[in-house]
C-alpha atoms as a PDB file:
ATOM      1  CA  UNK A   1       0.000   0.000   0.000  1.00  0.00           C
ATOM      2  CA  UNK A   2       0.926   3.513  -0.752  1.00  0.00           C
ATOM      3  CA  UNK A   3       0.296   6.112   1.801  1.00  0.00           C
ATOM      4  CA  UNK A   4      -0.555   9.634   1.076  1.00  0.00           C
ATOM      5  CA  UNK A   5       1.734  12.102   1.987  1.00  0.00           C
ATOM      6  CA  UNK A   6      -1.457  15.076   1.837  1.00  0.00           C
ATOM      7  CA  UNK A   7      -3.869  13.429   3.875  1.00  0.00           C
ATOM      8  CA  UNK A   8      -2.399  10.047   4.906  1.00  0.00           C
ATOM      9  CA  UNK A   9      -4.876   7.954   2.976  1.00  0.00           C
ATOM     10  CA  UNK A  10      -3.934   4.008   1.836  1.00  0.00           C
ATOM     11  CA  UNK A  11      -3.417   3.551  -1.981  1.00  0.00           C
ATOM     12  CA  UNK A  12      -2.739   0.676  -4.059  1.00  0.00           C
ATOM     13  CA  UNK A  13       0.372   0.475  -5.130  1.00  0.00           C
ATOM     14  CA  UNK A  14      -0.402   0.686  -8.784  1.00  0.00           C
ATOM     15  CA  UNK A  15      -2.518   3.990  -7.909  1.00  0.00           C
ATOM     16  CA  UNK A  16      -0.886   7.369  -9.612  1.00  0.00           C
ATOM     17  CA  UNK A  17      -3.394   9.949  -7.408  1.00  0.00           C
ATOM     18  CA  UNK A  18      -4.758   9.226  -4.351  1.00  0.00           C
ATOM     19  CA  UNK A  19      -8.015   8.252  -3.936  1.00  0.00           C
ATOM     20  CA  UNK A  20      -9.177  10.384  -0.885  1.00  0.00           C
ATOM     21  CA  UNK A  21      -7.865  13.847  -1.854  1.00  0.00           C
ATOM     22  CA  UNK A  22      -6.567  13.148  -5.728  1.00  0.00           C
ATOM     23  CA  UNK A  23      -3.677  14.472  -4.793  1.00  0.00           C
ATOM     24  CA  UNK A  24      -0.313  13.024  -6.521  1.00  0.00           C
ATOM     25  CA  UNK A  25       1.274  10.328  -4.617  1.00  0.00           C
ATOM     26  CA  UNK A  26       4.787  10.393  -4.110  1.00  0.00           C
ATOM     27  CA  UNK A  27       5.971   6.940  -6.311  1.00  0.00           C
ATOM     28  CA  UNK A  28       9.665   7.809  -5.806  1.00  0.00           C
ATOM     29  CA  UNK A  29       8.765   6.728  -1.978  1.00  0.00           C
ATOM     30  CA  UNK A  30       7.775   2.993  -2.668  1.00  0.00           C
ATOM     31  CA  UNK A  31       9.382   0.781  -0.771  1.00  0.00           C
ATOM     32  CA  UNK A  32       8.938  -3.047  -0.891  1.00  0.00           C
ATOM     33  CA  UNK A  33       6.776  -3.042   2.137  1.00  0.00           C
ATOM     34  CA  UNK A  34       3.984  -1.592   0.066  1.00  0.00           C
ATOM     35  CA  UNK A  35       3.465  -4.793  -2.141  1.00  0.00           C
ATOM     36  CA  UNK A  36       2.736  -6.789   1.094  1.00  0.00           C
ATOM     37  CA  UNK A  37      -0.537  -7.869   1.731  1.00  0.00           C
ATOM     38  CA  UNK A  38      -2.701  -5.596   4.277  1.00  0.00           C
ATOM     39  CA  UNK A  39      -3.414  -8.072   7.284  1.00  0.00           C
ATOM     40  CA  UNK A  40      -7.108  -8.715   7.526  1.00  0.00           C
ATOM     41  CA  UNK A  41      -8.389  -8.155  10.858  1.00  0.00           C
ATOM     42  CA  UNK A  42     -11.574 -10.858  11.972  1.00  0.00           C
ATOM     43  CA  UNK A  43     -14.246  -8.520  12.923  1.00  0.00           C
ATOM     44  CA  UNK A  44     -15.508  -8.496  16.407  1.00  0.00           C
ATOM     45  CA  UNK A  45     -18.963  -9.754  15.151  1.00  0.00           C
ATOM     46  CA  UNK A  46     -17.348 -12.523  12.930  1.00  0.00           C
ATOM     47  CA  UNK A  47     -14.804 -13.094  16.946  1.00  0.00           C
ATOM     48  CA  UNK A  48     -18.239 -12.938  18.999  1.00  0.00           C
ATOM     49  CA  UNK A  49     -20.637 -15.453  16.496  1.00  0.00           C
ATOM     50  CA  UNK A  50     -17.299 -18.063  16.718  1.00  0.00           C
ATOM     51  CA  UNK A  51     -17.232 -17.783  20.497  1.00  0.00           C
ATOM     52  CA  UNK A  52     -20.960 -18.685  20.570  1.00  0.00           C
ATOM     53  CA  UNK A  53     -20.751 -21.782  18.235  1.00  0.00           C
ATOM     54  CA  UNK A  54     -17.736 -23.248  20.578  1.00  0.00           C
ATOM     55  CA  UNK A  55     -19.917 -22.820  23.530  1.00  0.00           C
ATOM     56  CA  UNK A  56     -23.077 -24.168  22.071  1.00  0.00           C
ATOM     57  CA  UNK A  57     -20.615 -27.154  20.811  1.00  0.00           C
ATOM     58  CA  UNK A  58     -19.591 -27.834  23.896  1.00  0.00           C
ATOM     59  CA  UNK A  59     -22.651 -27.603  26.026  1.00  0.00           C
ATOM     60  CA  UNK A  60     -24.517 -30.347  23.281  1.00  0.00           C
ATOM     61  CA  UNK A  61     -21.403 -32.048  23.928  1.00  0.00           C
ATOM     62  CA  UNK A  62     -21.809 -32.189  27.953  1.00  0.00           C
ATOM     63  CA  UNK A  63     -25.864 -32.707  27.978  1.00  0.00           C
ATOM     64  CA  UNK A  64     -24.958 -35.770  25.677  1.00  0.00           C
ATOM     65  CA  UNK A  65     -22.416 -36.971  28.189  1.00  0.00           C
ATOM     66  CA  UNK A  66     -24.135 -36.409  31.655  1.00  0.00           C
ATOM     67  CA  UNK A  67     -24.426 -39.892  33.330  1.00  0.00           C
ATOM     68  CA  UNK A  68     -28.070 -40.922  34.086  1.00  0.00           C
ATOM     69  CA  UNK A  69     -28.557 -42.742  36.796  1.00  0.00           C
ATOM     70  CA  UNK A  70     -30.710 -45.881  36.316  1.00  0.00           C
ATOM     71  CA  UNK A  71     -33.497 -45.411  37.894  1.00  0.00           C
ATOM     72  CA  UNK A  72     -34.145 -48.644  39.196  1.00  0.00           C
ATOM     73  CA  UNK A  73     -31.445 -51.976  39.878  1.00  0.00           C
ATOM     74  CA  UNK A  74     -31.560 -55.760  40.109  1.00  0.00           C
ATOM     75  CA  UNK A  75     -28.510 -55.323  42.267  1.00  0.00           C
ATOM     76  CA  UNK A  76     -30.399 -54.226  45.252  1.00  0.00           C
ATOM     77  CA  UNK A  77     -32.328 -57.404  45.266  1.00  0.00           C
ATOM     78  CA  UNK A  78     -31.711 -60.110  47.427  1.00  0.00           C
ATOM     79  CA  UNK A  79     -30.274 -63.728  45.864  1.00  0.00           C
ATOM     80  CA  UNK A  80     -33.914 -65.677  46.921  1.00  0.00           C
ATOM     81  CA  UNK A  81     -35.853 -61.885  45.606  1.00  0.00           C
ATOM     82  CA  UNK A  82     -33.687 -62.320  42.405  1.00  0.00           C
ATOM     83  CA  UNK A  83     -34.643 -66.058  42.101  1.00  0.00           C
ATOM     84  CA  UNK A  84     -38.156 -65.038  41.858  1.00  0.00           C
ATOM     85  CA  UNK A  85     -37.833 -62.699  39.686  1.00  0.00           C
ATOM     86  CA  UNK A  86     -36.308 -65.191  37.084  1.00  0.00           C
ATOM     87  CA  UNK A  87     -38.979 -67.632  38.230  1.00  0.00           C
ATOM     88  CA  UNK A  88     -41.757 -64.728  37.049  1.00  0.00           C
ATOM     89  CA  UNK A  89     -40.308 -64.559  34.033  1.00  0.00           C
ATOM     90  CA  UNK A  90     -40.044 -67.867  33.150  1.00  0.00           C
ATOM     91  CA  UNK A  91     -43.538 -68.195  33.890  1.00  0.00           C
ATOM     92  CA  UNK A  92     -44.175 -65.938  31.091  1.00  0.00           C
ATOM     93  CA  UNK A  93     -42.783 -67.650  28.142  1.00  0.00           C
ATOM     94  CA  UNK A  94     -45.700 -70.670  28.425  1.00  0.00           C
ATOM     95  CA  UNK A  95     -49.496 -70.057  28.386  1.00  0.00           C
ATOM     96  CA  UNK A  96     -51.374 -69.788  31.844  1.00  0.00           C
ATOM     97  CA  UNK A  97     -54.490 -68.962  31.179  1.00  0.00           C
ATOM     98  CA  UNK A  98     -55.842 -66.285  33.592  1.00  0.00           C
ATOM     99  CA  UNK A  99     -53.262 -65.847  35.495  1.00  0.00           C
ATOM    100  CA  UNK A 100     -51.781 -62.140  36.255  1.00  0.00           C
ATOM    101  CA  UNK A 101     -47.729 -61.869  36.714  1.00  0.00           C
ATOM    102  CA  UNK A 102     -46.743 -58.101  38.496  1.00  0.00           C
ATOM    103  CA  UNK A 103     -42.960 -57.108  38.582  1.00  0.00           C
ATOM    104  CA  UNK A 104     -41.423 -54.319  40.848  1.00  0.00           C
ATOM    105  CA  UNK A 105     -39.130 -52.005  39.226  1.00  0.00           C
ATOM    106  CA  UNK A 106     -36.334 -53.628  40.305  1.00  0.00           C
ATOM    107  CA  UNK A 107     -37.216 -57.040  39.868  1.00  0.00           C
ATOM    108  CA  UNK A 108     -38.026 -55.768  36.203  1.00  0.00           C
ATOM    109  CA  UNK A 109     -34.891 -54.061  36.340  1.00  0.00           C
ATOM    110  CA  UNK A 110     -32.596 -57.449  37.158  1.00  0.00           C
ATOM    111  CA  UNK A 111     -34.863 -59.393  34.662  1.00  0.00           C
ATOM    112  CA  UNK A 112     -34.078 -57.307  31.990  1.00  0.00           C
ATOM    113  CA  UNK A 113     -29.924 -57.757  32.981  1.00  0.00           C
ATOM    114  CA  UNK A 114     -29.538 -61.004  33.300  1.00  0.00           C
ATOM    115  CA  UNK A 115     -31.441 -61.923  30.180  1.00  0.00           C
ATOM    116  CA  UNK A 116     -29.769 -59.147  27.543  1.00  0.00           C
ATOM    117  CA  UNK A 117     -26.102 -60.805  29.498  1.00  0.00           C
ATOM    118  CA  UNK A 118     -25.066 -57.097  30.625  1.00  0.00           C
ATOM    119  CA  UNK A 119     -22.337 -55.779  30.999  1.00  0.00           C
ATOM    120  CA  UNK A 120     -21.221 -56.678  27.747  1.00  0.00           C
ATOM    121  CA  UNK A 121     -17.614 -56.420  26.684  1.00  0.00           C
ATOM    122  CA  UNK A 122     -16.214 -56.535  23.348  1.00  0.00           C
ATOM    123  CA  UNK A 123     -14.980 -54.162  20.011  1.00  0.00           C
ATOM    124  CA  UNK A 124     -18.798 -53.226  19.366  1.00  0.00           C
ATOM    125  CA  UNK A 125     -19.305 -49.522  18.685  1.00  0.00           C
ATOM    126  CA  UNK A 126     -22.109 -49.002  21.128  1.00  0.00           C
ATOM    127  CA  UNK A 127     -21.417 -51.702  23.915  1.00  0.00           C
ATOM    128  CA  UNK A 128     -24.949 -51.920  26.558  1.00  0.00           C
ATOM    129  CA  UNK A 129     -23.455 -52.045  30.222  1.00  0.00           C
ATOM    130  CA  UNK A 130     -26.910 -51.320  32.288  1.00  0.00           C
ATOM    131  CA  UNK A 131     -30.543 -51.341  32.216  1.00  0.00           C
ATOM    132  CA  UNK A 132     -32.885 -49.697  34.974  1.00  0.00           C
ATOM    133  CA  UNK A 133     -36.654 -49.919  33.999  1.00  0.00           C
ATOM    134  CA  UNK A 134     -39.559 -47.817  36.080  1.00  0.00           C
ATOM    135  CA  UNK A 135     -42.902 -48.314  35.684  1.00  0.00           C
ATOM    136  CA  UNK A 136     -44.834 -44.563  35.712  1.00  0.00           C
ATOM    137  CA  UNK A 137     -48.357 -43.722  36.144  1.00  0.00           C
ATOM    138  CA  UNK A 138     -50.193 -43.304  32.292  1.00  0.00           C
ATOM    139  CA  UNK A 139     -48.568 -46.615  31.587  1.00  0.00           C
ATOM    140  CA  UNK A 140     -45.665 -45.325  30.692  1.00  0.00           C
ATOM    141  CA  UNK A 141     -42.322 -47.101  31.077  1.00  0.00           C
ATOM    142  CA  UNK A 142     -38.883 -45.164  31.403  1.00  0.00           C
ATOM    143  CA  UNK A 143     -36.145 -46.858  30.418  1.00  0.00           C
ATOM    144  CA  UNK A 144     -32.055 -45.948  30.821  1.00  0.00           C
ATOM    145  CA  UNK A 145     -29.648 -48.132  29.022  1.00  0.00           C
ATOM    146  CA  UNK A 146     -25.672 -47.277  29.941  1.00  0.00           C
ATOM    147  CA  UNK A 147     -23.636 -47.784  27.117  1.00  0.00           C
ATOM    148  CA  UNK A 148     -20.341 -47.523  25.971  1.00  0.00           C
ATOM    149  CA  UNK A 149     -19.042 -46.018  23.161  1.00  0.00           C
ATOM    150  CA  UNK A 150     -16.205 -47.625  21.337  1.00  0.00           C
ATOM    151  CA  UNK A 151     -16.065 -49.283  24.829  1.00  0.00           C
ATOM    152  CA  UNK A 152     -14.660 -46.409  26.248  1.00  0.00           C
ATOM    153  CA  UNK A 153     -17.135 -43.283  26.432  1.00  0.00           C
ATOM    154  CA  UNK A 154     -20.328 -43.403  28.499  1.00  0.00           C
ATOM    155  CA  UNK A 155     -23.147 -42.463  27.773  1.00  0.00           C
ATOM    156  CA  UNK A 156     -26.669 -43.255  28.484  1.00  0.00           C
ATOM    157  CA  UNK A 157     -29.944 -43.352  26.352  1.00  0.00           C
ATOM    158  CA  UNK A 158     -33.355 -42.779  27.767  1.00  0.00           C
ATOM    159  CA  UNK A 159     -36.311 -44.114  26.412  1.00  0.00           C
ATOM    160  CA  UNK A 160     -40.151 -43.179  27.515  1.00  0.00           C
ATOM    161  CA  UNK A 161     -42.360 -46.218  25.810  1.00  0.00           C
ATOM    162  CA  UNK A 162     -46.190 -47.087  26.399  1.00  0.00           C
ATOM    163  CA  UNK A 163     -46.690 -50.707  25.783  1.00  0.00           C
ATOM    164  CA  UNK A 164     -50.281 -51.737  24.489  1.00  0.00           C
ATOM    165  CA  UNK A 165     -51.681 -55.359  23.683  1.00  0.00           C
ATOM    166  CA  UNK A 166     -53.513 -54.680  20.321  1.00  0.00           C
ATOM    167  CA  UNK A 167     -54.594 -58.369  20.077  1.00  0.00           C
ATOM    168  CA  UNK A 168     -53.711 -61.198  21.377  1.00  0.00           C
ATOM    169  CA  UNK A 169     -50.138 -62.579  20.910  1.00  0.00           C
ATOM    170  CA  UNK A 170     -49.377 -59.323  19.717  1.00  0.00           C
ATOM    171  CA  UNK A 171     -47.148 -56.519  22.098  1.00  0.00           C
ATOM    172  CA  UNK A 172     -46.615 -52.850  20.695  1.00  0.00           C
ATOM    173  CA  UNK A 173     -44.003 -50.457  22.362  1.00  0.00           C
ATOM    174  CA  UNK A 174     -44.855 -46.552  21.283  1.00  0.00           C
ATOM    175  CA  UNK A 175     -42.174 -44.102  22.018  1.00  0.00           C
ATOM    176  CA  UNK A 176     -43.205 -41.532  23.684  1.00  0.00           C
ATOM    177  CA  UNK A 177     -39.914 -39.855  23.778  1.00  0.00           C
ATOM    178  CA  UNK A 178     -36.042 -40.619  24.026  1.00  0.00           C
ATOM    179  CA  UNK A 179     -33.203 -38.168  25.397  1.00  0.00           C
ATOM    180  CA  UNK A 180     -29.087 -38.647  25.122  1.00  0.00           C
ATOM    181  CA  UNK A 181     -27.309 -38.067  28.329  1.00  0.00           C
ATOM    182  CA  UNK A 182     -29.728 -35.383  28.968  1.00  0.00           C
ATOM    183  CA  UNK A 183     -30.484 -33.767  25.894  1.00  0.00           C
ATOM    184  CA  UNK A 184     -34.393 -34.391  24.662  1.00  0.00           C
ATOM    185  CA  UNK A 185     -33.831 -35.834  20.714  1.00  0.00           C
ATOM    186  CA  UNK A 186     -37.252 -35.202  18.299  1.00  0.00           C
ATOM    187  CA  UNK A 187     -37.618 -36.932  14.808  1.00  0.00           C
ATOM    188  CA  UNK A 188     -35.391 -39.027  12.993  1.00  0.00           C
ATOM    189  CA  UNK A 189     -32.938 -38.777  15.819  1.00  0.00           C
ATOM    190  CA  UNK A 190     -35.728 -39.570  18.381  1.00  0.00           C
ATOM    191  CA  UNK A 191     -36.327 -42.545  16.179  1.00  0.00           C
ATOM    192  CA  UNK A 192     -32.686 -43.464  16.232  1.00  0.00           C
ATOM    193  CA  UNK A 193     -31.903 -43.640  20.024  1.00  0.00           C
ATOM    194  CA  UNK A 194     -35.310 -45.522  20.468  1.00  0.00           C
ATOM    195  CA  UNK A 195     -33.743 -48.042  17.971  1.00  0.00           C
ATOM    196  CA  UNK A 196     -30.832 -48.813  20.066  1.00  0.00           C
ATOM    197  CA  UNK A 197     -33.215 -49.599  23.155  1.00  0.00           C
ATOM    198  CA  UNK A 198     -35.803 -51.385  21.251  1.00  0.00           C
ATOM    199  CA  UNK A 199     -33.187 -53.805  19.114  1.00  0.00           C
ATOM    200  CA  UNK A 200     -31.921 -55.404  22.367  1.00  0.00           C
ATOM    201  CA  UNK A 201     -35.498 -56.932  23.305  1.00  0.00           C
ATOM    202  CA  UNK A 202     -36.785 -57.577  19.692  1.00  0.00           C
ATOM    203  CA  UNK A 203     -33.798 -59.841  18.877  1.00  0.00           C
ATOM    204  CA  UNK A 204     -33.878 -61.611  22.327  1.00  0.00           C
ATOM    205  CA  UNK A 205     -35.739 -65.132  21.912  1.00  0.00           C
ATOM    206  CA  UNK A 206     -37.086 -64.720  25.643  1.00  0.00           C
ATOM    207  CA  UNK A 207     -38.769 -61.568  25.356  1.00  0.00           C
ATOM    208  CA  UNK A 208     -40.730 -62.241  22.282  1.00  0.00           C
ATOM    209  CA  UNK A 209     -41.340 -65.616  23.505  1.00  0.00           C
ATOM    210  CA  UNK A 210     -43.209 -63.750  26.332  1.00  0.00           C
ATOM    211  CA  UNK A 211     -44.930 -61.184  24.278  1.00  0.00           C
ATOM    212  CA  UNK A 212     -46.926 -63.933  22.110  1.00  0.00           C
ATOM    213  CA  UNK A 213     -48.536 -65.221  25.579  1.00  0.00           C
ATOM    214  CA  UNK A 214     -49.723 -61.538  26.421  1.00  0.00           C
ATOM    215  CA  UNK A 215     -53.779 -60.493  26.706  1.00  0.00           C
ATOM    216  CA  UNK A 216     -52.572 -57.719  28.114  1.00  0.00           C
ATOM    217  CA  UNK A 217     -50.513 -55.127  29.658  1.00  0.00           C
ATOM    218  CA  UNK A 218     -51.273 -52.849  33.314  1.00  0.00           C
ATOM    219  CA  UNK A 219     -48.634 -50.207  34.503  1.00  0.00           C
ATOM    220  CA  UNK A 220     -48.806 -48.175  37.365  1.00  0.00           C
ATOM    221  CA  UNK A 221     -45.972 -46.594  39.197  1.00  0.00           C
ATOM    222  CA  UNK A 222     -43.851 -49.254  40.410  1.00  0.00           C
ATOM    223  CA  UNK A 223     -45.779 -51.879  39.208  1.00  0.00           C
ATOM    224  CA  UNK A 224     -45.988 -53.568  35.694  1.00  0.00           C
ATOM    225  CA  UNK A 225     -48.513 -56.052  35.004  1.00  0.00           C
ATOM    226  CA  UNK A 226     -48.649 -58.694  32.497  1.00  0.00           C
ATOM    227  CA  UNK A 227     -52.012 -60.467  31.973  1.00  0.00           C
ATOM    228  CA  UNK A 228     -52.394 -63.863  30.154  1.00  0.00           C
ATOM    229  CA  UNK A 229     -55.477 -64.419  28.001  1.00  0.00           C
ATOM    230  CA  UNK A 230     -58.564 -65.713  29.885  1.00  0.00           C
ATOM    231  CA  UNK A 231     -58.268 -69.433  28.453  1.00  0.00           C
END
């Protein structure tokens, strides 16, 4: 850049009168300094709208990592309380007509463990390492799964489903709504954390064994109720 020697102005160097007061520059005074590019300076606004996408980056970040604590565990059940657990869902997989089975959340809870084999350990991407299932009131039921990503991040996926019996044999699971860590998800990626709940129980041979028995589901806080067809 060429600076004018009248009123101080920046010029290109190619420029023969200067721009602000058309006065003649001085050309004799060029020195090789002027061919260097002027350094571009970021513009607060451009400094201030980068500062808020790091911070917005990092707090989706942390809501997606918060740990979740399960809500309910088989762990806190005694060895002869676990045993009867298992023996309640046993029960399940053969027809008994009439009959009503109730689980606690924690029996649910260590049901739900011992039959998806967790913790698991391994190379998978998303390895499961714990399940905690509460019954609500609306029959609603919330479930955490703790996983592990890579087997080495945690994080935990949350999953609000309402079970329904449409007919007989038959078990639906509606997702009311599914969260990362602690961030709510909506839409496809709603869709997509449900998934990763839902595939554990619909490829497990014991819990669609006991959803063809099924007339029909009760939940109430603390209590889920499955209800075998009449005969």
């Amino acid at each position: 850049m060429i600076q004018c020697p009248n009123c101080g102005s920046d010029n290109m160097v190619n420029a023969i009168f200067c721009r602000q007061c058309q006065k003649r520059l001085n050309l004799d005074e060029i020195t090789p300094d002027a061919f260097d590019e002027p350094e571009k300076k970021t513009s607060l606004a451009t400094r201030v709208t980068t500062a808020v996408i790091v911070v917005v980056l990092l707090a989706v970040i942390g809501l997606l990592l918060v740990p979740v604590k399960l809500p309910a565990s088989g762990a806190s059940l005694s060895e002869p309380d676990k045993a009867k657990a298992d023996g309640k869902f046993t029960a399940l997989q053969r027809p008994h007509p009439g009959r009503q089975v109730s689980f606690s959340n924690n029996e649910a809870s260590h049901v739900a463990t011992k039959v998806l084999g967790l913790p698991r350990t391994g190379s998978d991407q998303m390895l499961p390492q714990a399940i905690g299932i509460q019954f609500l009131d609306g029959g609603n039921v919330r479930i955490v799964l703790q996983h592990k990503a890579f087997g080495k991040i945690p994080f935990c996926t949350t999953v609000v489903t309402k079970p329904t019996v449409p007919a007989p044999g038959s078990m639906d699971f509606s997702i009311e709504s599914a969260s990362v860590g602690m961030l709510p998800f909506v839409g496809p990626l709603k869709a997509r954390a449900a998934e990763q709940v839902s595939r554990l129980f619909s490829t497990n041979f014991q819990f669609t064994s006991a959803r063809v028995n099924a007339a029909s589901v009760e939940i109430a806080a603390d209590k889920g109720t499955y209800v075998f067809p009449a005969r």
